[in-house]
N, C-alpha and C. Protein backbone atom coordinates (compact mmCIF):
# COMPACT_ATOMS: atom_id res chain seq x y z
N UNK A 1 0.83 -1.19 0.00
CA UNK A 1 0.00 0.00 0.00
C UNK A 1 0.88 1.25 0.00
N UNK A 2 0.63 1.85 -1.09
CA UNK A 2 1.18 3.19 -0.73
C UNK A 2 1.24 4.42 0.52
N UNK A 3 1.87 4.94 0.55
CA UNK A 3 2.80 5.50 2.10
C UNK A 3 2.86 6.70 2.06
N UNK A 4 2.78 7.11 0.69
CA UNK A 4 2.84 8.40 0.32
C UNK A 4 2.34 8.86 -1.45
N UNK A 5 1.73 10.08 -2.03
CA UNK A 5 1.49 10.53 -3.25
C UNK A 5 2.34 11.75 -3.77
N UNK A 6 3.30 11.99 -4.83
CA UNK A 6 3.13 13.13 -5.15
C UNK A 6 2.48 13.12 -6.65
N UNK A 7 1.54 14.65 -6.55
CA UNK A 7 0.51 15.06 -7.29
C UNK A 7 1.74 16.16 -8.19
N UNK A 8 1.14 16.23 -9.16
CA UNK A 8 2.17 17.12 -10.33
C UNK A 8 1.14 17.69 -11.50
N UNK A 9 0.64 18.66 -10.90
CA UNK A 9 -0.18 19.43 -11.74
C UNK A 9 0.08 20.54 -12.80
N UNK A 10 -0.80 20.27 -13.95
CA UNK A 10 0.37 20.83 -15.20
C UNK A 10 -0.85 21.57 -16.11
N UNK A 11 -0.39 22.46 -16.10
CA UNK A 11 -1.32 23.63 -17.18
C UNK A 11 -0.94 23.24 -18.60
N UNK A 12 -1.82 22.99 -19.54
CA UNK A 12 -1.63 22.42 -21.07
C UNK A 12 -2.61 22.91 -21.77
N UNK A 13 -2.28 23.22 -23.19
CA UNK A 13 -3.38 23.92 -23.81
C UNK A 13 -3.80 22.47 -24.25
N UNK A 14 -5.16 22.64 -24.61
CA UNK A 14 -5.88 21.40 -25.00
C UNK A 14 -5.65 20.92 -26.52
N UNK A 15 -4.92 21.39 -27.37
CA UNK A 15 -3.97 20.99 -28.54
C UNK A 15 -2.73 20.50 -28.23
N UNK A 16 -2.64 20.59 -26.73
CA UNK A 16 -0.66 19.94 -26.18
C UNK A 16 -1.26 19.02 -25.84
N UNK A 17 -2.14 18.46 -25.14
CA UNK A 17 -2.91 17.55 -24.19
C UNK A 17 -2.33 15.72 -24.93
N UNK A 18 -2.57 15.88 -26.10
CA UNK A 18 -2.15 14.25 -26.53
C UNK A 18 -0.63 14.45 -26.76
N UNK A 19 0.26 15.21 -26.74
CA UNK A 19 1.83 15.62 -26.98
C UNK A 19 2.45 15.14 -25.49
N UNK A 20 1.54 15.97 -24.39
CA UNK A 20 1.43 15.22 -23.11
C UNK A 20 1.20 14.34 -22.66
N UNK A 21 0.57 14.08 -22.73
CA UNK A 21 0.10 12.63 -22.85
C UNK A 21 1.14 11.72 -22.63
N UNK A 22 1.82 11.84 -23.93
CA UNK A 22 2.89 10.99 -24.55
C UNK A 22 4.04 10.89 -23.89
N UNK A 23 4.31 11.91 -22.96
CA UNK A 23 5.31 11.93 -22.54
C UNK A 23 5.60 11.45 -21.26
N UNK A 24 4.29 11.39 -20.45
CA UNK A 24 3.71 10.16 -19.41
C UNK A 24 3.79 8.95 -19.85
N UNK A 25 3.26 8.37 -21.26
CA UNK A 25 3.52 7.37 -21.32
C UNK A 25 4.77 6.67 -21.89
N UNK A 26 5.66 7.52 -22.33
CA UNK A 26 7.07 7.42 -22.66
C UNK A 26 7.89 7.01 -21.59
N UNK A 27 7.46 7.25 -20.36
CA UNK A 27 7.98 7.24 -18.75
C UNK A 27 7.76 6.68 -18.05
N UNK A 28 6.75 6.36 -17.76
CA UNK A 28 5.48 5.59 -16.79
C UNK A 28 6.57 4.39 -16.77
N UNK A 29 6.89 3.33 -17.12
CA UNK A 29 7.72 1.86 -17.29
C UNK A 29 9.07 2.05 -16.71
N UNK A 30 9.37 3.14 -17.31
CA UNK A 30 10.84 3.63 -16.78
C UNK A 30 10.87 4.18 -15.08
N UNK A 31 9.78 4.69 -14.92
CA UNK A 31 9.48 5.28 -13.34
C UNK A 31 9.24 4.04 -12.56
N UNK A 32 8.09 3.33 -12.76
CA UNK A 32 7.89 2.09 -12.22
C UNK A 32 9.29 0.83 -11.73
N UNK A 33 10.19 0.80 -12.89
CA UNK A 33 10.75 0.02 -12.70
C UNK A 33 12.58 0.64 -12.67
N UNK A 34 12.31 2.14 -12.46
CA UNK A 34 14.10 2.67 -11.83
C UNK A 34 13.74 3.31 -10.44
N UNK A 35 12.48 4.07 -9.83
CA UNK A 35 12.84 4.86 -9.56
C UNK A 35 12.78 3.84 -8.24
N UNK A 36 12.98 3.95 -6.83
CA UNK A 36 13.13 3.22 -5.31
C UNK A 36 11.86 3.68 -4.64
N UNK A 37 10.58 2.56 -4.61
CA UNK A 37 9.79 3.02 -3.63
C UNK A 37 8.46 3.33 -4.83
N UNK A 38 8.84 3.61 -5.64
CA UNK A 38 7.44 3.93 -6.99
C UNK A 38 6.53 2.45 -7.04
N UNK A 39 5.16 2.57 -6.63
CA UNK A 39 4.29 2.00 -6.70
C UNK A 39 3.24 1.81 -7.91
N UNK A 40 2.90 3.06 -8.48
CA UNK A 40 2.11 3.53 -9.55
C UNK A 40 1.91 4.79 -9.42
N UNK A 41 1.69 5.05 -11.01
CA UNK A 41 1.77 6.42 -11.84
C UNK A 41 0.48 6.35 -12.91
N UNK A 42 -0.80 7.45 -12.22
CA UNK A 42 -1.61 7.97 -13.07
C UNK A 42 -1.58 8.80 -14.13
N UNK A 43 -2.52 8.96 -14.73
CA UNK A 43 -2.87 10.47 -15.89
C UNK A 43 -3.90 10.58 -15.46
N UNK A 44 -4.04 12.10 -15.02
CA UNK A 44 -5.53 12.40 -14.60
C UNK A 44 -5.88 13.42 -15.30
N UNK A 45 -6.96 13.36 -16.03
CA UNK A 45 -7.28 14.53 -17.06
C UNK A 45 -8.43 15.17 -16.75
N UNK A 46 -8.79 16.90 -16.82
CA UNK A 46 -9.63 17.65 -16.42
C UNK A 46 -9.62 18.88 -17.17
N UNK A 47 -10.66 19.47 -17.17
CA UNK A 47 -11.04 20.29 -18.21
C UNK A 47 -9.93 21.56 -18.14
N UNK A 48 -9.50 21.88 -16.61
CA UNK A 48 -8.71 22.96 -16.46
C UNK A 48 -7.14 22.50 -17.01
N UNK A 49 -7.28 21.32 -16.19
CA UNK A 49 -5.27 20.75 -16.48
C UNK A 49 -4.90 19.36 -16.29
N UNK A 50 -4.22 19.01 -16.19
CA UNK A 50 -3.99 17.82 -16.10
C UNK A 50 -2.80 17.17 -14.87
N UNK A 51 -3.27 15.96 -13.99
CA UNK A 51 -2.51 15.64 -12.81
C UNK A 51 -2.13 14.56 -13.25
N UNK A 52 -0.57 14.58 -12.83
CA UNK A 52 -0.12 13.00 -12.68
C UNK A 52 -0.17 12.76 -10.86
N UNK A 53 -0.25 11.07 -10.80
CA UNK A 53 -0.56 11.02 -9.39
C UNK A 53 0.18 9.96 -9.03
N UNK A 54 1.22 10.02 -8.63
CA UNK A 54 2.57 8.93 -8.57
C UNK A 54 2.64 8.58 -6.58
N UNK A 55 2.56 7.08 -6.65
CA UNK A 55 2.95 6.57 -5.30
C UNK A 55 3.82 6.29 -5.14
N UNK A 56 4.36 6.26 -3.87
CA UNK A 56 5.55 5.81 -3.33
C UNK A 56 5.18 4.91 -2.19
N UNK A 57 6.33 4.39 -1.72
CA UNK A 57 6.25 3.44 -0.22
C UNK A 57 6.74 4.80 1.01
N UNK A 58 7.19 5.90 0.68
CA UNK A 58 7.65 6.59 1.38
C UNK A 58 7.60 8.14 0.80
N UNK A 59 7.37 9.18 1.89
CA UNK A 59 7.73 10.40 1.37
C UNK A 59 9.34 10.70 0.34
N UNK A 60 10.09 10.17 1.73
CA UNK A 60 11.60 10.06 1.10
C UNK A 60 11.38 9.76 -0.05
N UNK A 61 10.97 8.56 -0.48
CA UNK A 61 11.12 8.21 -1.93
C UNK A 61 10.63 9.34 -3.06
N UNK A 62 9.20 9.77 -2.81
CA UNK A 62 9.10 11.06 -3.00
C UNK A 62 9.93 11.79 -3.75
N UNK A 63 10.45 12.60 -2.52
CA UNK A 63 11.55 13.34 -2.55
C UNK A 63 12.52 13.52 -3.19
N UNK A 64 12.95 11.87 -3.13
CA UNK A 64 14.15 11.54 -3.94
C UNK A 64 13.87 11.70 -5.42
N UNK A 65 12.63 10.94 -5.93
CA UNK A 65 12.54 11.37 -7.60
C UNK A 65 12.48 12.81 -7.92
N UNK A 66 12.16 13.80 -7.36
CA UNK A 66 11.73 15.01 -7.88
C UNK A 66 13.46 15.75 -7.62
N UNK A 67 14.26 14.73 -7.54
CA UNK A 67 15.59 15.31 -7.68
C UNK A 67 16.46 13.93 -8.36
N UNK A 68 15.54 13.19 -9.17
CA UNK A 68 16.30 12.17 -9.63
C UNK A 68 16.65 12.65 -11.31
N UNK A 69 17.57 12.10 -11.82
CA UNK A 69 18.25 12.60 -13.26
C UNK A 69 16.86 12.03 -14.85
N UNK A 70 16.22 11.14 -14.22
CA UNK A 70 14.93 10.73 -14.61
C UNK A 70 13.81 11.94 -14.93
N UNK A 71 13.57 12.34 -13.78
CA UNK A 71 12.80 13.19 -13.33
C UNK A 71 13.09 14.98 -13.78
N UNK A 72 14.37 15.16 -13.83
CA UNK A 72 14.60 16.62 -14.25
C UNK A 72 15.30 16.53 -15.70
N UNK A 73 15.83 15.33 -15.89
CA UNK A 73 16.94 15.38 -17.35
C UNK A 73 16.05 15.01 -18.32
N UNK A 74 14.83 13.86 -17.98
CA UNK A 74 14.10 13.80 -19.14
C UNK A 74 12.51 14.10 -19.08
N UNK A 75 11.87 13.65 -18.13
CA UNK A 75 10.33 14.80 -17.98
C UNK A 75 9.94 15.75 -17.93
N UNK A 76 10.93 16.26 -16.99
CA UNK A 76 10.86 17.50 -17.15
C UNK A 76 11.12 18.70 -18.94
N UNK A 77 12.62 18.38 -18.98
CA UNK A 77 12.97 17.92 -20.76
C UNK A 77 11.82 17.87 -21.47
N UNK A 78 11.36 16.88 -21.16
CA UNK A 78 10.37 16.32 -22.33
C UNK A 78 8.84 17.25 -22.10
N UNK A 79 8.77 17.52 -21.19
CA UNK A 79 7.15 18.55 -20.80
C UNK A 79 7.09 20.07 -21.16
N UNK A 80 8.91 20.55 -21.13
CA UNK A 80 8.83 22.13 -21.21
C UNK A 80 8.05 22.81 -22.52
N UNK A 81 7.88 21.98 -23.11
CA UNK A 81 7.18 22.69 -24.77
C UNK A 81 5.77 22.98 -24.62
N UNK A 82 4.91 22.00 -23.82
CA UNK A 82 3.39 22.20 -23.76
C UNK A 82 2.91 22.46 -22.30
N UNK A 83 3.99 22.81 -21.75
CA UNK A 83 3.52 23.53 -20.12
C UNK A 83 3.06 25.27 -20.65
N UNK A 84 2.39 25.66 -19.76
CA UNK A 84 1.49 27.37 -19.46
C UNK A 84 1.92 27.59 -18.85
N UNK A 85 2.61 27.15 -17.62
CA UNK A 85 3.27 27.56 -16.47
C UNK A 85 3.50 26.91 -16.10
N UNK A 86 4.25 27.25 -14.63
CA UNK A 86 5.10 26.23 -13.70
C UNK A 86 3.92 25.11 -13.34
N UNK A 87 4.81 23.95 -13.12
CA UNK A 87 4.11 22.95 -12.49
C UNK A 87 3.67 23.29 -10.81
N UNK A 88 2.14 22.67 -10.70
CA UNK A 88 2.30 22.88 -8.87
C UNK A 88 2.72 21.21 -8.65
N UNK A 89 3.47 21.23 -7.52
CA UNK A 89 3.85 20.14 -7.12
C UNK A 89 4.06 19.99 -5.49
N UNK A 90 2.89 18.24 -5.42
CA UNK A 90 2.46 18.47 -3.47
C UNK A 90 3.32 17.01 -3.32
N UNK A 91 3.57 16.86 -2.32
CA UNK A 91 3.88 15.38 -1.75
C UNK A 91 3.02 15.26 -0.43
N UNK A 92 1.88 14.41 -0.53
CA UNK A 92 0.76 14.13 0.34
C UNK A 92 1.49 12.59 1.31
N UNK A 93 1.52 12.53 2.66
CA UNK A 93 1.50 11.03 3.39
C UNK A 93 0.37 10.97 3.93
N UNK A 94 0.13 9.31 3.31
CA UNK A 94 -1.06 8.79 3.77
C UNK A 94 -0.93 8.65 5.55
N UNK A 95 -2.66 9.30 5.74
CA UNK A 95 -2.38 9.18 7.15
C UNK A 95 -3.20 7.42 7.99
């Protein structure tokens, strides 16, 4: 059971939306099976924006991806073209 969520909310114009998309699912396999503690990784889609919703076994673990070479060298990389703005980004522990 997951231990912890971080949420990664992303402003996209709705012509980037399948470009995005893509770039979740370009990753998703690679997150699952490098990062320490990754449980599962959503796409959550909504009229305003769009959330990814990634578990961990731990905050730490958390933590650790949103400073992993994964995480800033290529998603990030790969998202800057169809972002509106900064990402909001929460790390929730389950209570």
């Amino acid at each position: 059971m997951a231990k912890a969520y971080l949420e990664i909310t992303l402003k996209v114009d709705d012509a980037d939306r399948a470009s995005a998309a893509g770039v979740y699912n370009q990753y998703k396999a690679l997150f699952l099976e490098n990062i320490k503690g990754a449980t599962s990784k959503v796409l959550l889609i909504r009229t305003e924006d769009v959330q990814v919703l990634h578990s961990f076994e731990s905050t730490e673990d958390a933590q650790n991806y949103l400073s992993s070479e994964l995480f800033n060298n290529d998603v990030v990389t790969a998202l800057k073209p169809y972002l509106k703005d900064s990402p909001d980004v929460r790390i929730y522990t389950v209570a």
